[in-house]
Protein backbone atom coordinates (compact mmCIF):
# COMPACT_ATOMS: atom_id res chain seq x y z
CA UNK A 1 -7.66 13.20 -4.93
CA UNK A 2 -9.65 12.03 -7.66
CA UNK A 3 -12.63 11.52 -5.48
CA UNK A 4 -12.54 15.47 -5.41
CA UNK A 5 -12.21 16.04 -8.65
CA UNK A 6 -15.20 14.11 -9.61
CA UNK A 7 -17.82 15.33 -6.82
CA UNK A 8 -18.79 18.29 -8.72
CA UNK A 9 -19.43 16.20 -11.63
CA UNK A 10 -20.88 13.45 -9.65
CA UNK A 11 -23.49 16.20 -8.31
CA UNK A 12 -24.13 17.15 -11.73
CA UNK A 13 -25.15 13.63 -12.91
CA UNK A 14 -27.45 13.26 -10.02
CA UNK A 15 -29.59 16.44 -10.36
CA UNK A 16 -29.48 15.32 -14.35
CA UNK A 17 -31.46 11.95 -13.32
CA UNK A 18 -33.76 13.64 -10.33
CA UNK A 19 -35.08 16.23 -12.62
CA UNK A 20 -35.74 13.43 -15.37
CA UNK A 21 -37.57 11.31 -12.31
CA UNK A 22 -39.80 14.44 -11.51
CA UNK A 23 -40.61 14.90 -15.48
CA UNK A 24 -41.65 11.03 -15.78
CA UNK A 25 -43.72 10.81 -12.63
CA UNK A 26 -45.18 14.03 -13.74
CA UNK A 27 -46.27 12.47 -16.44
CA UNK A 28 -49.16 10.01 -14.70
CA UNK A 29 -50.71 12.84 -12.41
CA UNK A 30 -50.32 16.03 -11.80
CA UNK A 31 -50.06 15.22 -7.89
CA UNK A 32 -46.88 13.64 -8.59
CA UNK A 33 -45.40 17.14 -9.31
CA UNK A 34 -46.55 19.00 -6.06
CA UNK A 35 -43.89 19.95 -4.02
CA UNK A 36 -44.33 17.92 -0.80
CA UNK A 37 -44.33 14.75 -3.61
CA UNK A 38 -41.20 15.88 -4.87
CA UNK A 39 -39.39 16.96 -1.63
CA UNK A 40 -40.01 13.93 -0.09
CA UNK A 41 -38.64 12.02 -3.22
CA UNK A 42 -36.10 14.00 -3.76
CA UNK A 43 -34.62 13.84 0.11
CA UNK A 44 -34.80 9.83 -0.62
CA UNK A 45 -32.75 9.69 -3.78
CA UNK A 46 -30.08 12.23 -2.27
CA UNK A 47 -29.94 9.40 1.02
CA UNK A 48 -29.41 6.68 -1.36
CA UNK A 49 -27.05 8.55 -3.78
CA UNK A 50 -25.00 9.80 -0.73
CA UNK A 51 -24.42 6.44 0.95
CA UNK A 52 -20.87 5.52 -0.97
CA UNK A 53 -19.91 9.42 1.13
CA UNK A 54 -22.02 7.97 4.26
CA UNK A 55 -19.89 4.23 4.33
CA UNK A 56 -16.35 6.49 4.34
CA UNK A 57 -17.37 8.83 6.82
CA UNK A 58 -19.19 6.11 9.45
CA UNK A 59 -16.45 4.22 9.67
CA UNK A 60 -17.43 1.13 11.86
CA UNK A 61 -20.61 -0.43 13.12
CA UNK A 62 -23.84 -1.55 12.20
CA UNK A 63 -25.04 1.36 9.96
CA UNK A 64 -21.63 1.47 8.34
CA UNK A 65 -21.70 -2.18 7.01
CA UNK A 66 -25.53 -1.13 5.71
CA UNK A 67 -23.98 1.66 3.83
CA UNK A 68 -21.19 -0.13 2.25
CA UNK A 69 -23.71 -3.14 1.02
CA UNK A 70 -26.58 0.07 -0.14
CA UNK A 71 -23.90 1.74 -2.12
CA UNK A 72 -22.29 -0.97 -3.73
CA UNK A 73 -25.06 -1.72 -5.55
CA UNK A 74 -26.17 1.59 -6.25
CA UNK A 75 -22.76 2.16 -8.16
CA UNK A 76 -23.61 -0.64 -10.17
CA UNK A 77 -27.01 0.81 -10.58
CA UNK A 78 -26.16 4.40 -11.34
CA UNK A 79 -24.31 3.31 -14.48
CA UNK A 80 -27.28 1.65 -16.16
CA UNK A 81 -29.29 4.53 -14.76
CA UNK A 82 -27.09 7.08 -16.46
CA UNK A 83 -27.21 4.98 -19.82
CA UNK A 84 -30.18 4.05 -20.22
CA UNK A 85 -31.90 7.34 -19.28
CA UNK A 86 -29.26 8.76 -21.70
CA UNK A 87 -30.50 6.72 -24.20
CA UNK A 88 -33.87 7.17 -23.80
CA UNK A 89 -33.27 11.41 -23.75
CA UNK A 90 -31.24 10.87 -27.27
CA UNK A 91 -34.06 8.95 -28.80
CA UNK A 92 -37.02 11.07 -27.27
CA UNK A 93 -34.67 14.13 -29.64
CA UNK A 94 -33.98 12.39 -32.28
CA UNK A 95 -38.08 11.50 -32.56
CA UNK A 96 -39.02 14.95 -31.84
CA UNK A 97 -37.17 16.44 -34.70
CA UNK A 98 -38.36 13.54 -37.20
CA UNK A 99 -42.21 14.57 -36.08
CA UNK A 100 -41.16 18.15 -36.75
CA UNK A 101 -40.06 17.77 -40.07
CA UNK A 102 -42.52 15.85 -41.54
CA UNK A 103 -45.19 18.36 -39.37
CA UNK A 104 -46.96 15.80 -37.38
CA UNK A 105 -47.55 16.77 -33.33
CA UNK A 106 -45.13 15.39 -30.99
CA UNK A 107 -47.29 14.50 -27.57
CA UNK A 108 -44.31 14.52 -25.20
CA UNK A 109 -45.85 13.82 -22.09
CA UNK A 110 -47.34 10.33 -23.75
CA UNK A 111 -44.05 9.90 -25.06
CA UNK A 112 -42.22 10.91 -21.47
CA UNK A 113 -44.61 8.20 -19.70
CA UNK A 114 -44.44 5.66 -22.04
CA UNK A 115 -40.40 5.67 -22.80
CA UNK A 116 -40.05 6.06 -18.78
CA UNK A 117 -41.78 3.16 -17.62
CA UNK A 118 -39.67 1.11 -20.47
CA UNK A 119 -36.51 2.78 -19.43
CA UNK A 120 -37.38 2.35 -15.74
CA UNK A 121 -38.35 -1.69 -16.31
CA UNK A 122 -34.87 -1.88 -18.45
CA UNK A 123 -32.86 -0.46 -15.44
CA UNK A 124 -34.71 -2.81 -12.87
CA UNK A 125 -33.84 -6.20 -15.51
CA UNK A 126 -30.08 -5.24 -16.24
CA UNK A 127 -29.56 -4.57 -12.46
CA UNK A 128 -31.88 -7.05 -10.62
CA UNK A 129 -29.62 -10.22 -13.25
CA UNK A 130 -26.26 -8.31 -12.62
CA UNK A 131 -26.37 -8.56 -9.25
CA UNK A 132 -27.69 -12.27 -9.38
CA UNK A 133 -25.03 -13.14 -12.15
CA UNK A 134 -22.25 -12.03 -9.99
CA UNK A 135 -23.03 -14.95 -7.83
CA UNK A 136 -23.10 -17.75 -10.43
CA UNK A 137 -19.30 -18.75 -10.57
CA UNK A 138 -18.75 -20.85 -13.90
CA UNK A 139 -15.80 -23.07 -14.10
CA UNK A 140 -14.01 -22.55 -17.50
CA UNK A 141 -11.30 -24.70 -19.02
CA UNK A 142 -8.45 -24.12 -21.36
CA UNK A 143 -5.63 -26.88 -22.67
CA UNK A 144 -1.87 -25.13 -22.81
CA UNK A 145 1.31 -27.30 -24.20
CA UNK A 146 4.31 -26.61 -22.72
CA UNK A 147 7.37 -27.21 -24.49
CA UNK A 148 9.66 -28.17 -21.85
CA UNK A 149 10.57 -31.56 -19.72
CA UNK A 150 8.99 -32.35 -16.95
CA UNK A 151 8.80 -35.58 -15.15
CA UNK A 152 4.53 -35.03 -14.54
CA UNK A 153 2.56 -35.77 -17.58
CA UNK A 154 0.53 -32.76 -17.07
CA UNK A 155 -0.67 -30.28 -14.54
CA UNK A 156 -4.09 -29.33 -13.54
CA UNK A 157 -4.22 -25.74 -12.53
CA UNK A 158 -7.24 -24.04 -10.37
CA UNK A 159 -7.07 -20.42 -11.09
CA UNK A 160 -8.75 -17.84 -9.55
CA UNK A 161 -8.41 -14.14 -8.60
CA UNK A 162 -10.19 -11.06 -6.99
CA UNK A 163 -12.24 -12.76 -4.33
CA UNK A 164 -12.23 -9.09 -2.43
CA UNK A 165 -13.83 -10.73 0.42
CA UNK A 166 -16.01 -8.04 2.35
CA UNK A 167 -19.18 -6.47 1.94
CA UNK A 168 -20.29 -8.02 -1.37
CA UNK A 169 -18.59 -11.31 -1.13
CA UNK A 170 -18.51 -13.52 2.23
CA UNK A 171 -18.98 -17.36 3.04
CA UNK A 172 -21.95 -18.13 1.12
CA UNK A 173 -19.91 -17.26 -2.16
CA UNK A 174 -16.53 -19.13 -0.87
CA UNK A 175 -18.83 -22.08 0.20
CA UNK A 176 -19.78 -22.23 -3.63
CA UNK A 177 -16.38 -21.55 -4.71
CA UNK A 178 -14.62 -23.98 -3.20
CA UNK A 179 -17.05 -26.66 -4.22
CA UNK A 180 -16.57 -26.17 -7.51
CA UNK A 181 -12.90 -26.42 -6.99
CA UNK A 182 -12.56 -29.51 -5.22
CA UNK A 183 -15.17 -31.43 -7.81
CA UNK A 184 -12.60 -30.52 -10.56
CA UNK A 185 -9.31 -32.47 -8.93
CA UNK A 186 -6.70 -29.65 -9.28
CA UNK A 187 -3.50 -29.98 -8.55
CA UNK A 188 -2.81 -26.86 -7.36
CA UNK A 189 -4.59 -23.63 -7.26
CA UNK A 190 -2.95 -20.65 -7.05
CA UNK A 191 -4.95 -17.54 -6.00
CA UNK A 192 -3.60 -14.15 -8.10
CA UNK A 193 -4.13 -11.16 -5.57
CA UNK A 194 -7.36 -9.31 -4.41
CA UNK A 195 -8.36 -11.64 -1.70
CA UNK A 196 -9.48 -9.00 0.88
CA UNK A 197 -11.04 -5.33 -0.50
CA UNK A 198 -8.94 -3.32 1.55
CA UNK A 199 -10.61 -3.80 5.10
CA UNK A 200 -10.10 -6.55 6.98
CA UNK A 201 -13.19 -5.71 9.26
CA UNK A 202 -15.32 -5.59 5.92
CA UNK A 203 -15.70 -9.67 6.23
CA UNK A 204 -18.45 -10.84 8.38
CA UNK A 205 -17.53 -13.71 10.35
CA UNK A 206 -13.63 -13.93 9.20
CA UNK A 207 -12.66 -17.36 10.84
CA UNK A 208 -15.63 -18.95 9.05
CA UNK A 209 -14.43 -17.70 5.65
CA UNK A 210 -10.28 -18.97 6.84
CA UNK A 211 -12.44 -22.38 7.69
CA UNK A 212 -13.92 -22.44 4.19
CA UNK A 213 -10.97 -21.83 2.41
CA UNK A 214 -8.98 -24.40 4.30
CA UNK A 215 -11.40 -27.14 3.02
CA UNK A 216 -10.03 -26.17 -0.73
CA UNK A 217 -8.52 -29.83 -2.02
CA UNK A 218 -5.11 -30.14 -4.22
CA UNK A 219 -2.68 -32.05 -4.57
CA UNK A 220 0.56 -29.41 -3.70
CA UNK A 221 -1.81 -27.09 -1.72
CA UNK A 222 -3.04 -22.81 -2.27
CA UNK A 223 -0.72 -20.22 -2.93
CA UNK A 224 -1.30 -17.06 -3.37
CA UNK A 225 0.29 -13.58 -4.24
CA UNK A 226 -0.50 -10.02 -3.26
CA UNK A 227 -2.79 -7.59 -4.93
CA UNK A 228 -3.11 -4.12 -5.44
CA UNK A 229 -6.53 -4.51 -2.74
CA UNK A 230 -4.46 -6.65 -0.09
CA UNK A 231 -3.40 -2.97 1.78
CA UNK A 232 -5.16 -1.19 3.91
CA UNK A 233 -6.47 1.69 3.46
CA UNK A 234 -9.89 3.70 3.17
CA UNK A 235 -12.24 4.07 -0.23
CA UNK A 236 -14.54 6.40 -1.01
CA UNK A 237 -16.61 4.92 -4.43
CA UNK A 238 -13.40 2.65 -5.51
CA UNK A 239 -11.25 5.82 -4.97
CA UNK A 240 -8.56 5.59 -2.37
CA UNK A 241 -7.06 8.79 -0.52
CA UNK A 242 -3.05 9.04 -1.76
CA UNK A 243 -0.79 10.92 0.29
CA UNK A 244 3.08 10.38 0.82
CA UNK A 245 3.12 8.13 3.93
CA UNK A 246 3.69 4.62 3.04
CA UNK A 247 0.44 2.07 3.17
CA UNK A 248 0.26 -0.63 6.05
CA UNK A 249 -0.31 -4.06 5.30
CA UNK A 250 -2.86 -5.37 7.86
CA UNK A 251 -1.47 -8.34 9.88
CA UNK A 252 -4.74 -9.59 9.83
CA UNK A 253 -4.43 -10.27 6.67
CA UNK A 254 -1.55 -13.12 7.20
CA UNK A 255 -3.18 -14.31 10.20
CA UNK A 256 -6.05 -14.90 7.69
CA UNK A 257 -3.62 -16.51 5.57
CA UNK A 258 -2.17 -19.29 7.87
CA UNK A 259 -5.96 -19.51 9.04
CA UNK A 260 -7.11 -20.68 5.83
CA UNK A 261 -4.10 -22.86 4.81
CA UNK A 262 -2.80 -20.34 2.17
CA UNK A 263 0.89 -20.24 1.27
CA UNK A 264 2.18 -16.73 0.51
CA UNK A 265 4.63 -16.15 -1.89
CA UNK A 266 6.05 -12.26 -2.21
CA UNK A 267 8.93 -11.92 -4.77
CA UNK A 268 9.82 -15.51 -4.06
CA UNK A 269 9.78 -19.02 -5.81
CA UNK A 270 9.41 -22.69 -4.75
CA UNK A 271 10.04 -25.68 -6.70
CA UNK A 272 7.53 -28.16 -6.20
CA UNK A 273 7.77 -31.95 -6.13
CA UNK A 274 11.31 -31.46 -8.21
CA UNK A 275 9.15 -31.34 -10.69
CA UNK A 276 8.20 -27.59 -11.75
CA UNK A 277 8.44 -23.61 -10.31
CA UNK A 278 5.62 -21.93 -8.80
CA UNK A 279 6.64 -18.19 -8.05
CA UNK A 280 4.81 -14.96 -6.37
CA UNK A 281 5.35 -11.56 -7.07
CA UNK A 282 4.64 -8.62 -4.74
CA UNK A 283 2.08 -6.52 -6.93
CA UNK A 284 2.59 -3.33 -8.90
CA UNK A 285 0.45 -0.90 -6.96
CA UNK A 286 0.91 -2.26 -3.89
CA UNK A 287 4.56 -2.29 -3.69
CA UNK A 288 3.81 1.41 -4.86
CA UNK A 289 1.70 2.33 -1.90
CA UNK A 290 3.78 0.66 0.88
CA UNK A 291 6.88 1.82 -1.20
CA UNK A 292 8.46 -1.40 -1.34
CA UNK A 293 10.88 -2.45 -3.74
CA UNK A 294 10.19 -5.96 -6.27
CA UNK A 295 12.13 -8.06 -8.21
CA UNK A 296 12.35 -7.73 -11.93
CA UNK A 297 11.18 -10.56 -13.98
CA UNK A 298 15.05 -11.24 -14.46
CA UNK A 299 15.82 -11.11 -10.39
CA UNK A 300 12.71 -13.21 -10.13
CA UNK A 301 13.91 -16.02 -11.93
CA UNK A 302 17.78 -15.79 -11.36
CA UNK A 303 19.36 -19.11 -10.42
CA UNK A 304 15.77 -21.20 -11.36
CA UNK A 305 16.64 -24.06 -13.64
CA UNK A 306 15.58 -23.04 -16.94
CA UNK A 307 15.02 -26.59 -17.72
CA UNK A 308 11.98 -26.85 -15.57
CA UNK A 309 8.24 -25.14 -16.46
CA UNK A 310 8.06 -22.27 -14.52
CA UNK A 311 4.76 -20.69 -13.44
CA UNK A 312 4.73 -17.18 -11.83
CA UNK A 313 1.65 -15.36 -9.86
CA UNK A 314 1.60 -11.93 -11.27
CA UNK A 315 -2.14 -10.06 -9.65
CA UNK A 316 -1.62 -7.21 -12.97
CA UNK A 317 -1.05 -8.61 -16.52
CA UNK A 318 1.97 -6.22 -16.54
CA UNK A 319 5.46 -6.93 -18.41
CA UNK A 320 4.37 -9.56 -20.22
CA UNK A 321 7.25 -9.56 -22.67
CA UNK A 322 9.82 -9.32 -19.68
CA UNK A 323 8.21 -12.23 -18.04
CA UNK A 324 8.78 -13.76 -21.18
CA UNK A 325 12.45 -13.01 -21.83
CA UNK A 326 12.82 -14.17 -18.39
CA UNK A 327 11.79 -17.62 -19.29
CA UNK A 328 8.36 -17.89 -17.58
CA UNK A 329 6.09 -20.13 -19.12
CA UNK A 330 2.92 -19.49 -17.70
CA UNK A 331 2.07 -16.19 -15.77
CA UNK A 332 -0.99 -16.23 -13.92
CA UNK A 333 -3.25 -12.70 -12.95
CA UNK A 334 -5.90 -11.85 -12.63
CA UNK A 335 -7.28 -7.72 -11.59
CA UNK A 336 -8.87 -6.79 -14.42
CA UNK A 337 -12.26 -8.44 -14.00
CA UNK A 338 -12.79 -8.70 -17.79
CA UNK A 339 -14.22 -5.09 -17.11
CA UNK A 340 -16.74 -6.92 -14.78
CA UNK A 341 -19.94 -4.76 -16.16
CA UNK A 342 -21.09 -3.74 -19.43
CA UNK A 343 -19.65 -1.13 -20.89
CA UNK A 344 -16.15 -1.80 -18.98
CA UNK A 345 -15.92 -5.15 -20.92
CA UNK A 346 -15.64 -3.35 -23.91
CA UNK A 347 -13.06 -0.79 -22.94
CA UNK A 348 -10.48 -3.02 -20.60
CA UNK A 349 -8.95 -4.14 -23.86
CA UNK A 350 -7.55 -0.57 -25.06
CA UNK A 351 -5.98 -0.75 -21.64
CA UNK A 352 -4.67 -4.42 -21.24
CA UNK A 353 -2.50 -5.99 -23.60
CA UNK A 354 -4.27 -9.67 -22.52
CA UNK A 355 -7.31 -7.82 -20.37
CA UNK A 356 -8.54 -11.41 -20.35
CA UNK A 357 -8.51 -15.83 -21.13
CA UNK A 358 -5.23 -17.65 -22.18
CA UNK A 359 -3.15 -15.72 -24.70
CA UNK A 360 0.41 -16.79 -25.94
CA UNK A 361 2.89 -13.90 -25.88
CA UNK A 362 6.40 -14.43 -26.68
CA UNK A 363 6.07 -18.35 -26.09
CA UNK A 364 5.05 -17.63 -22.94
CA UNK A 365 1.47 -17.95 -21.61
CA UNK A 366 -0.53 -15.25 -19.91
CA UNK A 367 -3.28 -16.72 -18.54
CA UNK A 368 -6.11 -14.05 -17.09
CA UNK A 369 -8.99 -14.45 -15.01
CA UNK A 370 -12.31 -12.49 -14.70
CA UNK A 371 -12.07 -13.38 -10.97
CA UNK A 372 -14.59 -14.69 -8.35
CA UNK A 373 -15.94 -11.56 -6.62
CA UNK A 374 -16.71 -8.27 -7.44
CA UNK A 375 -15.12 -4.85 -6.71
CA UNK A 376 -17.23 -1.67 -6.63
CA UNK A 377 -20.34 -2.47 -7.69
CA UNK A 378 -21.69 -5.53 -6.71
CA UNK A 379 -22.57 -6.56 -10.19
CA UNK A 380 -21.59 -8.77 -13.27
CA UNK A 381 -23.25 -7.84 -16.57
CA UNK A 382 -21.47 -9.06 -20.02
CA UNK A 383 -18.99 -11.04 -17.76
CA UNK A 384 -18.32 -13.90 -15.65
CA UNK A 385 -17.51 -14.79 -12.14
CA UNK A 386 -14.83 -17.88 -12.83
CA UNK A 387 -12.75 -20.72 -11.74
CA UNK A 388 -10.07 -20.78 -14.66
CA UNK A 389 -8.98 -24.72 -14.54
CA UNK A 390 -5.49 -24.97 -16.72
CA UNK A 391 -4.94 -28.35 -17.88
CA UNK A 392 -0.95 -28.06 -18.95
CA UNK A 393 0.27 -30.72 -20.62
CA UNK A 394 4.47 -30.75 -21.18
CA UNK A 395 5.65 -31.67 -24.57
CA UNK A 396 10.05 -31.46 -24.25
């Protein structure tokens, strides 16, 4: 289990950034370095650090719930922890060596205090407006021209992704969601995987959040389409525990479903209002973990009338040029989050081919959105929680 793997480094990191607390604080009095000061410290940062561990081992209740919330922000938190005291070590070297070469005196522990209290105010600004940006959901808009008949003049499309309703994301956020998505008039919205994160008991007050959802406004209704989330099964810091029994899918999860008004699709199509194709695929990882078979791209549209615009709910941006040959014209995903926090929005392009927006592949377009919630740490920094509205218009 990768979990495993990375405890040893994990352990490293966090005796790295103790050590560099005790040196700061050390720095305004020596009282701050005695050893009751430090013990006491010390025990507190290990509690907080330890609370992703604490949320997998309590597995229900009160104090579990508390844990899950705690370390889902500190994950978010340890990252700009890690690089910005990083930072601040590499500069407080790279100064040192310039004051020893041109012979001047190097006053580390003014330099310590001083690039601490910076670093310290830096970490509390980048964390403090992730975790308030992950709330704001922005509505953004893109035009696509489809080059096929159809007997609509156009089609408004609500797209969004990744609620992972649970301990991060709950009513308050679907209440705000859903607003937004009923001012813009879609004609359909179509949800691409990641609605629940994993547990089903993770969402506080569940029939509320169905009785949200349900209020969502369109003209052919919700639809949705699995993700590689929508299983069950436990997490330890965003790592899951493999083994070779198959996943189960919760059947809370459909209950949720017809609760909320929300028409699954799994490896299946519909043709709406004679008019276009609105299909669902079961997801990659998913299928994977409950070792299910899917359909091709190919099987998936065998038998549609090519004639027709065909849209397909895909949660992972995967075999996009397949999707393509298969004659879809729009593929809708999502799971990627943009990379949801600085650096990740950097790096999700070497892994996606569209990691995310509207991108035209093959004449076919992949549409990809950052999503609504948040998975892991309960953050957004250099990205957006979104509505993507589609306006297609149809050109044959």
């Amino acid at each position: 289990m990768t979990a495993i793997f990375l405890a040893p480094v994990y352990l490293g990191l966090l005796l790295y950034l103790l050590l560099r607390l005790f040196h700061w604080l050390a720095s305004f009095h020596r009282r701050l370095a005695s050893r009751v000061f430090r013990g006491v410290l010390g025990t507190l940062f290990l509690l907080l650090a330890l609370t992703p561990l604490g949320g997998c081992l309590i597995s229900a209740g009160p104090l579990h719930r508390l844990l899950r919330i705690v370390s889902n922000f500190w994950l978010g938190m340890l990252l700009y922890i890690l690089l910005i005291v990083g930072l601040a070590d590499i500069l407080a070297f790279v100064i040192r060596k310039v004051y020893q070469r041109r012979g001047r005196p190097f006053d580390r522990r003014k330099f310590c205090r001083r690039a601490g209290s910076l670093a310290a105010a830096a970490i509390l600004l980048v964390s403090a407006g992730g975790l308030l940006h992950a709330y704001d959901i922005r509505v953004h808009r893109q035009d696509l021209t489809v080059d096929k008949a159809c007997r609509l003049p156009g089609l408004r499309v609500a797209l969004i992704a990744d609620l992972h309703l649970g301990y991060s994301v709950g009513a308050a956020t679907m209440e705000r969601m859903v607003e937004k998505i009923n001012r813009e008039q879609p004609d359909i919205v179509c949800l691409a995987g990641d609605i629940f994160d994993n547990e089903f008991e993770a969402i506080h007050e569940p029939e509320r959040v169905a009785a949200i959802l349900r209020k969502i406004e369109s003209r052919y209704g919700v639809y949705a389409c699995w993700g590689n989330h929508d299983v069950k099964e436990r997490v330890l810091a965003g790592f899951t525990f493999r083994d070779k029994k198959a996943k189960e899918e919760d059947p809370r999860f459909l209950s949720f479903f017809q609760q909320a008004g929300i028409t699954l699709l799994e490896d299946e199509s519909l043709l709406i209002d004679d008019a276009f194709y609105l299909a669902g695929r079961k997801d990659y990882s998913k299928s994977r973990k409950m070792q299910e078979e899917r359909l091709t791209p190919a099987a998936l549209t065998a038998g549609l009338d090519g004639d027709l615009p065909i849209l397909v709910m895909d949660h992972q941006p995967k075999e996009l040029a397949e999707l393509a040959a298969a004659g879809v014209d729009v593929d809708l995903s999502g799971h990627t989050h943009g990379g949801q926090v600085f650096p990740g929005n950097l790096l999700v392009p070497l892994v996606w081919e569209n990691p995310v927006g509207v991108w035209l592949k093959d004449g076919m377009y992949s549409c990809v959105t950052s999503g609504v919630g948040v998975w892991g740490p309960a953050m957004r920094v250099g990205t957006d929680s979104e509505i993507l509205i589609l306006d297609i218009r149809f050109a044959g």
